[in-house]
N, C-alpha and C. Protein backbone atom coordinates (compact mmCIF):
# COMPACT_ATOMS: atom_id res chain seq x y z
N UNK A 1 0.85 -1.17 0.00
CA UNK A 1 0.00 0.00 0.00
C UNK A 1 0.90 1.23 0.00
N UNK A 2 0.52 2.42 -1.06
CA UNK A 2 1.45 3.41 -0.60
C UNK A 2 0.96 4.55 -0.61
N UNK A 3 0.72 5.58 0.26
CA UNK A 3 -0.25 6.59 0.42
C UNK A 3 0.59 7.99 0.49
N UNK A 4 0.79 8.78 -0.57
CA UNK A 4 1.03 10.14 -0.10
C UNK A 4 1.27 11.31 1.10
N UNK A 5 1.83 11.87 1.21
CA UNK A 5 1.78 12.88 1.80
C UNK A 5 0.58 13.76 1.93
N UNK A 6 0.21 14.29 1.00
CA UNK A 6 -0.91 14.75 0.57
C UNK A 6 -1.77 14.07 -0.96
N UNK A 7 -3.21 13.87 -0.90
CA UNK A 7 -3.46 13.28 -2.41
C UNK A 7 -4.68 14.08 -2.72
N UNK A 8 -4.91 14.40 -3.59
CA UNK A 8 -5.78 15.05 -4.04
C UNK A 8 -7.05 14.00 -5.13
N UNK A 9 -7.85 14.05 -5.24
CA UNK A 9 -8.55 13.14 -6.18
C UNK A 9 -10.05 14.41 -6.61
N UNK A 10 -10.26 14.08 -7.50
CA UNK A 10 -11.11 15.21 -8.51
C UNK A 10 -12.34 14.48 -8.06
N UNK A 11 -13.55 15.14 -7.74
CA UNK A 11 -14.08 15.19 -7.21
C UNK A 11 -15.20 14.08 -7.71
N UNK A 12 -15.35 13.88 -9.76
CA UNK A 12 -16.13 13.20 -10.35
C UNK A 12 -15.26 11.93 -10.24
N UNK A 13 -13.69 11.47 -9.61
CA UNK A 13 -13.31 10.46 -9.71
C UNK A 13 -13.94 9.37 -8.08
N UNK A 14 -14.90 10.45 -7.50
CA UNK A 14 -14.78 10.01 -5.59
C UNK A 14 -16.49 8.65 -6.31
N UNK A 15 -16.26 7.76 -5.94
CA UNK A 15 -17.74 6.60 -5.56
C UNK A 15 -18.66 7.41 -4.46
N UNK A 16 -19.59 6.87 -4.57
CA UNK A 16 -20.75 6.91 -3.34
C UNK A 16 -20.38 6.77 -2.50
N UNK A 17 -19.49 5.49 -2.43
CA UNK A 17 -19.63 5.36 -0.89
C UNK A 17 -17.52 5.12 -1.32
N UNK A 18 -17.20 5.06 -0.12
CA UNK A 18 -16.21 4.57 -0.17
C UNK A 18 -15.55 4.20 1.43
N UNK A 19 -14.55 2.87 1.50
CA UNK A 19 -14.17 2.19 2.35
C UNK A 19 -13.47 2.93 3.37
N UNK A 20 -13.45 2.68 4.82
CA UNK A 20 -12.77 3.55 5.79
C UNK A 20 -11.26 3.31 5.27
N UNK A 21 -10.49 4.53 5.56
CA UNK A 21 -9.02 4.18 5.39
C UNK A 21 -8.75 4.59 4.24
N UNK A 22 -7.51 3.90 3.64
CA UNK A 22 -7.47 4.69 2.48
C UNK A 22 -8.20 4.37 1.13
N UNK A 23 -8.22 4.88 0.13
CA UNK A 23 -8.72 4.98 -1.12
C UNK A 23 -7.94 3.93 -1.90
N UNK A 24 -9.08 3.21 -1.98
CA UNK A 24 -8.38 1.98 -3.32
C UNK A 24 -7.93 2.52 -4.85
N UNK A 25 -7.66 3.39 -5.05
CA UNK A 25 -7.10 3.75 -6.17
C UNK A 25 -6.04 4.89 -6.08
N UNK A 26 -5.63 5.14 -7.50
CA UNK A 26 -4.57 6.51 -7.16
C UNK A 26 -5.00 7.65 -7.42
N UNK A 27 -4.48 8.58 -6.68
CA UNK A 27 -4.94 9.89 -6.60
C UNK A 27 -4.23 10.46 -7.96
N UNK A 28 -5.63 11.53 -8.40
CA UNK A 28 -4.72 12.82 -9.23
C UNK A 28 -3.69 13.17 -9.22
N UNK A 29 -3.36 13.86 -7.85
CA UNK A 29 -2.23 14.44 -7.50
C UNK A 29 -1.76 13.95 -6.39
N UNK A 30 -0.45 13.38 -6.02
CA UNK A 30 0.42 12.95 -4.80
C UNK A 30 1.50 14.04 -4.64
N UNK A 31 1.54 14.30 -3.60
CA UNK A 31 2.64 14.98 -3.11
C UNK A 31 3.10 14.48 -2.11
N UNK A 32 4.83 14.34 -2.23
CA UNK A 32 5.39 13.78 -1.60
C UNK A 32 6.56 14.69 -0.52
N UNK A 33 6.70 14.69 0.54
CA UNK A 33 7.88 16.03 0.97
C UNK A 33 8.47 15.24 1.84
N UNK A 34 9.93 15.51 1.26
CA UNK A 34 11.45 14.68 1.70
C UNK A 34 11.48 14.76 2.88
N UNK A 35 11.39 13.90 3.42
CA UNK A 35 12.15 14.07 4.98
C UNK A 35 13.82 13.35 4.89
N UNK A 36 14.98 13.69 6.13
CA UNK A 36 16.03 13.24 6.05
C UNK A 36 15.76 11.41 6.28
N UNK A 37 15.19 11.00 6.25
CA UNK A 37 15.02 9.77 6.41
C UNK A 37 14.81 8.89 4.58
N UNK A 38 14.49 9.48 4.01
CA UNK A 38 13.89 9.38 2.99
C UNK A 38 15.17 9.10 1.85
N UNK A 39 15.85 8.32 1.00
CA UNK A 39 16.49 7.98 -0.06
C UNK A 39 15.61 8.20 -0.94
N UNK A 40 17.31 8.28 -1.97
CA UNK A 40 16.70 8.93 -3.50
C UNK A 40 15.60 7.64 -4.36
N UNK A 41 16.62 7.04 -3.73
CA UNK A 41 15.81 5.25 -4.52
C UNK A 41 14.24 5.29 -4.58
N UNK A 42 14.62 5.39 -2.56
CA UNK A 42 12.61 5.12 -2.42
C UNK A 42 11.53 6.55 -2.84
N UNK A 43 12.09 7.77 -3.02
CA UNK A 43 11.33 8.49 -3.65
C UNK A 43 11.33 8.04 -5.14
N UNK A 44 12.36 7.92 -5.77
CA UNK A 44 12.19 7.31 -7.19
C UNK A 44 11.01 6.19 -6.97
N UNK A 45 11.57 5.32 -6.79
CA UNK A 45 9.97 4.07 -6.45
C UNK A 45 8.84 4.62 -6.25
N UNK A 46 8.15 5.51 -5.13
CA UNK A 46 7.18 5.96 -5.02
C UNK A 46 6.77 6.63 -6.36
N UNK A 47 7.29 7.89 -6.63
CA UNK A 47 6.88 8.45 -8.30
C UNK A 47 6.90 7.36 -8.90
N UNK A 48 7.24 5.88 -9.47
CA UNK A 48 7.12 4.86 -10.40
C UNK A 48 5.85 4.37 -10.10
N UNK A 49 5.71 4.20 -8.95
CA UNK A 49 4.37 3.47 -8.81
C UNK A 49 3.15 4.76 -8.47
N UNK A 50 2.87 6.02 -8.50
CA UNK A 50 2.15 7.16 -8.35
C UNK A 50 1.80 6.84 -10.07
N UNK A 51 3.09 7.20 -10.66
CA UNK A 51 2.38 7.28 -12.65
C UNK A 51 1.99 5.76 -13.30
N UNK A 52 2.71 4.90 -12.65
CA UNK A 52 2.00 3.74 -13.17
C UNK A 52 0.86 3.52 -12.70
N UNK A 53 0.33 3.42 -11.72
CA UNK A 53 -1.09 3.36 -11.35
C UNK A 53 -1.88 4.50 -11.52
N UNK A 54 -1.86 5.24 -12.54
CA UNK A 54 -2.88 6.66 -13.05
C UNK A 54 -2.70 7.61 -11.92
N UNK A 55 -1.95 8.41 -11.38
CA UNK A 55 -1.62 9.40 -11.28
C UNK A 55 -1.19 10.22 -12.09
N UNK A 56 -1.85 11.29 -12.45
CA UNK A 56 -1.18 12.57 -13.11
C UNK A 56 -0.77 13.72 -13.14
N UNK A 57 0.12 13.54 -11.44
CA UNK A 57 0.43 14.96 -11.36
C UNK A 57 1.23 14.05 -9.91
N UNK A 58 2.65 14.28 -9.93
CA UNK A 58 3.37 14.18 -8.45
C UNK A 58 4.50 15.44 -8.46
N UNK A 59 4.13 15.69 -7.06
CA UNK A 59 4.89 16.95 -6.32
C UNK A 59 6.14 16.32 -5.43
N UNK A 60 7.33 16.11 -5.79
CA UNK A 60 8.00 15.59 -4.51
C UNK A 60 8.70 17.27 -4.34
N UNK A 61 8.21 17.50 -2.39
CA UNK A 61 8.59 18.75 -2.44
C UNK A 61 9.60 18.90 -1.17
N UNK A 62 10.66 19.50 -1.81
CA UNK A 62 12.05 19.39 -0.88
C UNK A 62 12.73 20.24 -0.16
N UNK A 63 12.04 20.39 1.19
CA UNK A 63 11.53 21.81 2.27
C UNK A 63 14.05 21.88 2.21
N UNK A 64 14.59 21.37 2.45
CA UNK A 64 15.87 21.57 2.82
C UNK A 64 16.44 22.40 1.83
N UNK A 65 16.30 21.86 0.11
CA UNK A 65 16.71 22.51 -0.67
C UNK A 65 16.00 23.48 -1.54
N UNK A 66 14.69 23.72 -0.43
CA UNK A 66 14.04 24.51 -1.40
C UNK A 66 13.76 24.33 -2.66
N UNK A 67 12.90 23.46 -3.05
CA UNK A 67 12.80 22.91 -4.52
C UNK A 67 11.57 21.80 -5.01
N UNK A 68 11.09 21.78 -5.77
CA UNK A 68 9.84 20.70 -6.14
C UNK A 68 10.23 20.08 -7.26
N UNK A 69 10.15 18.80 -7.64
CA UNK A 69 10.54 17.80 -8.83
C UNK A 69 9.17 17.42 -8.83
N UNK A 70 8.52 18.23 -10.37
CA UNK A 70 7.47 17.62 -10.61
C UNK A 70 7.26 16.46 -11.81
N UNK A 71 6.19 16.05 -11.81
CA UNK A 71 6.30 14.39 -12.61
C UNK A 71 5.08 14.35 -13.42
N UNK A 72 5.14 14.09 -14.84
CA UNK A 72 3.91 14.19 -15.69
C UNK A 72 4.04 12.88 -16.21
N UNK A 73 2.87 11.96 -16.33
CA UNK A 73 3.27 10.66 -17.53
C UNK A 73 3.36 11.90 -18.65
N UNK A 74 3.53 11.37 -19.85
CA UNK A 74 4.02 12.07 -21.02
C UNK A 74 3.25 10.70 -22.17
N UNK A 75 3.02 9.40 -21.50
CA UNK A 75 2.28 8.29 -22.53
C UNK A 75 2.64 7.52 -23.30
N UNK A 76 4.14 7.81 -22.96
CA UNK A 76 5.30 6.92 -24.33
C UNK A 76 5.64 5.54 -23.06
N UNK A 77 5.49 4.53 -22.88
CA UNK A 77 5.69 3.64 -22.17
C UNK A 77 6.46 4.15 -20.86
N UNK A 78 5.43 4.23 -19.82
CA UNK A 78 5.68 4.32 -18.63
C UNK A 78 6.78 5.72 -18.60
N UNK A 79 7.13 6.58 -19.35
CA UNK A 79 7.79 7.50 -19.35
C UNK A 79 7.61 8.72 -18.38
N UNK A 80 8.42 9.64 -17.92
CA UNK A 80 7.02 10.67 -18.04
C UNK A 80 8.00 12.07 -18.24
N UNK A 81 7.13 13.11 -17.77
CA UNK A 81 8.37 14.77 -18.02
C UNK A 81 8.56 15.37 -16.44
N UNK A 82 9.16 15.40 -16.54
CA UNK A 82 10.06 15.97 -14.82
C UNK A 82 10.64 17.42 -15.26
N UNK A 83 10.20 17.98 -14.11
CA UNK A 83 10.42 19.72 -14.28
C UNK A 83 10.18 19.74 -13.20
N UNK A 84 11.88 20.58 -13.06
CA UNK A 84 12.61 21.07 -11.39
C UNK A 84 12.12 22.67 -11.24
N UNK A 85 11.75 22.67 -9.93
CA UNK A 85 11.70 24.56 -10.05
C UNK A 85 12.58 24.49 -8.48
N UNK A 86 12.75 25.61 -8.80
CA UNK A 86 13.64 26.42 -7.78
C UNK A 86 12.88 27.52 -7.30
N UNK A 87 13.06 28.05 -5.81
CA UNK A 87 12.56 29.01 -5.41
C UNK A 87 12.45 30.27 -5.88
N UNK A 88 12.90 30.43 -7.26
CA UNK A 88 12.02 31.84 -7.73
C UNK A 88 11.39 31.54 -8.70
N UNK A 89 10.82 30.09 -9.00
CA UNK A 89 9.76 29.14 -9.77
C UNK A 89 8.44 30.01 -8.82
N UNK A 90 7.15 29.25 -9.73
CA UNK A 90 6.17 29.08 -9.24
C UNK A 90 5.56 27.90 -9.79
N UNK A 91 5.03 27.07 -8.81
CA UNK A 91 4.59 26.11 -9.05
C UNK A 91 2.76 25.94 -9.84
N UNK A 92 2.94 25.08 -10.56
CA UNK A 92 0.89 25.27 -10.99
C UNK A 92 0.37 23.96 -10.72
N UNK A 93 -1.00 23.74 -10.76
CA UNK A 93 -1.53 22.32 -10.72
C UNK A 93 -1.81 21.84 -12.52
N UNK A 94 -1.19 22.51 -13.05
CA UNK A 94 -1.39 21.67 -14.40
C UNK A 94 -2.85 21.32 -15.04
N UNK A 95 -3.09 20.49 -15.67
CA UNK A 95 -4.64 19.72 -15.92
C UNK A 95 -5.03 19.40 -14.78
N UNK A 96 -4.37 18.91 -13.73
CA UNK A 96 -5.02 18.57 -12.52
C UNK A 96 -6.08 19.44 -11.74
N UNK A 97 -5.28 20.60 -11.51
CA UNK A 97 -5.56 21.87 -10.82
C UNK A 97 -5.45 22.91 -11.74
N UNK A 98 -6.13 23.13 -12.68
CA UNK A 98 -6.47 24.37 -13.21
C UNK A 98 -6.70 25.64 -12.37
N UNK A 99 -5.51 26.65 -13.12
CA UNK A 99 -5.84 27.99 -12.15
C UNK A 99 -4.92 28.25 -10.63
N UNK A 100 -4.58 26.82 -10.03
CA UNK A 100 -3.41 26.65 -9.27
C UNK A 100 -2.48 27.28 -9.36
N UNK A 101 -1.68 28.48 -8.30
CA UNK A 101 -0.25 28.52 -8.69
C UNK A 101 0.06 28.43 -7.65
N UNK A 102 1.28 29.05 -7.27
CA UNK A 102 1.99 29.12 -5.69
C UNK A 102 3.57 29.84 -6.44
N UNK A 103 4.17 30.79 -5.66
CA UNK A 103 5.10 31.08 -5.70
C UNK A 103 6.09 29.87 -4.96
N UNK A 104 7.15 29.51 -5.49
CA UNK A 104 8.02 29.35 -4.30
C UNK A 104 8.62 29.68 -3.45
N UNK A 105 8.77 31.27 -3.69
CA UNK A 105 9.22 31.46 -2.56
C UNK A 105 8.27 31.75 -1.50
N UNK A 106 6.67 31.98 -1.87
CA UNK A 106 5.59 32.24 -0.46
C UNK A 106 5.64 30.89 0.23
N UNK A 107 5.75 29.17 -0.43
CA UNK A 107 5.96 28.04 0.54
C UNK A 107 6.81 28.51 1.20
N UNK A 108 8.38 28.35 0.91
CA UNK A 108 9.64 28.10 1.74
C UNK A 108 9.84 29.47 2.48
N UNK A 109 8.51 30.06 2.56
CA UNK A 109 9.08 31.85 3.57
C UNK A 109 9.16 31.49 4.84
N UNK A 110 8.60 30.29 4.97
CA UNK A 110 8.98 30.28 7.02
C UNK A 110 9.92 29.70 7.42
């Protein structure tokens, strides 16, 4: 089982009813934020299995270096497009989150 940090799911993707705990499927959007515990490996793994199981949109967001590695499938076999921003980026929700932005530097101001 592997559950996000934060997940977002669109609102026409939610059932009637659904099971206590977590959500049997993958979310829209996963966001993931590094802790020092955390290897490069097993964040790589997590994003592999976020876009292979229909996710379309992961945030791994990296409070130390100030920075977000975002993750798009792209549809060419399991591929996808990765785009780094840096704190004078602003981040968007893409198709996911239409209209979404965020500066980076208003996250990392505290």
């Amino acid at each position: 089982m592997l559950a996000p940090d934060i997940g977002f799911i669109i609102a026409a993707r939610i059932p009637p009813t659904l099971p206590g705990g977590f959500v049997p499927f993958a979310p829209d959007l996963a966001v993931e934020v590094v802790s020092p515990g955390n290897t490069k490996d097993e964040i790589h793994k997590k994003v592999e299995l976020y876009l292979r199981y229909g996710t379309r949109l992961v945030w791994i967001v990296d409070p130390k270096r100030q920075s977000i590695q975002v993750y798009q499938p792209n549809g060419a076999d399991n591929q996808a497009t990765v785009t780094y921003l840096g704190i004078a980026n602003t981040l968007d929700g893409a198709a996911v989150l239409p209209g979404f932005t965020l500066p980076l530097r208003e996250l990392f101001a505290a």
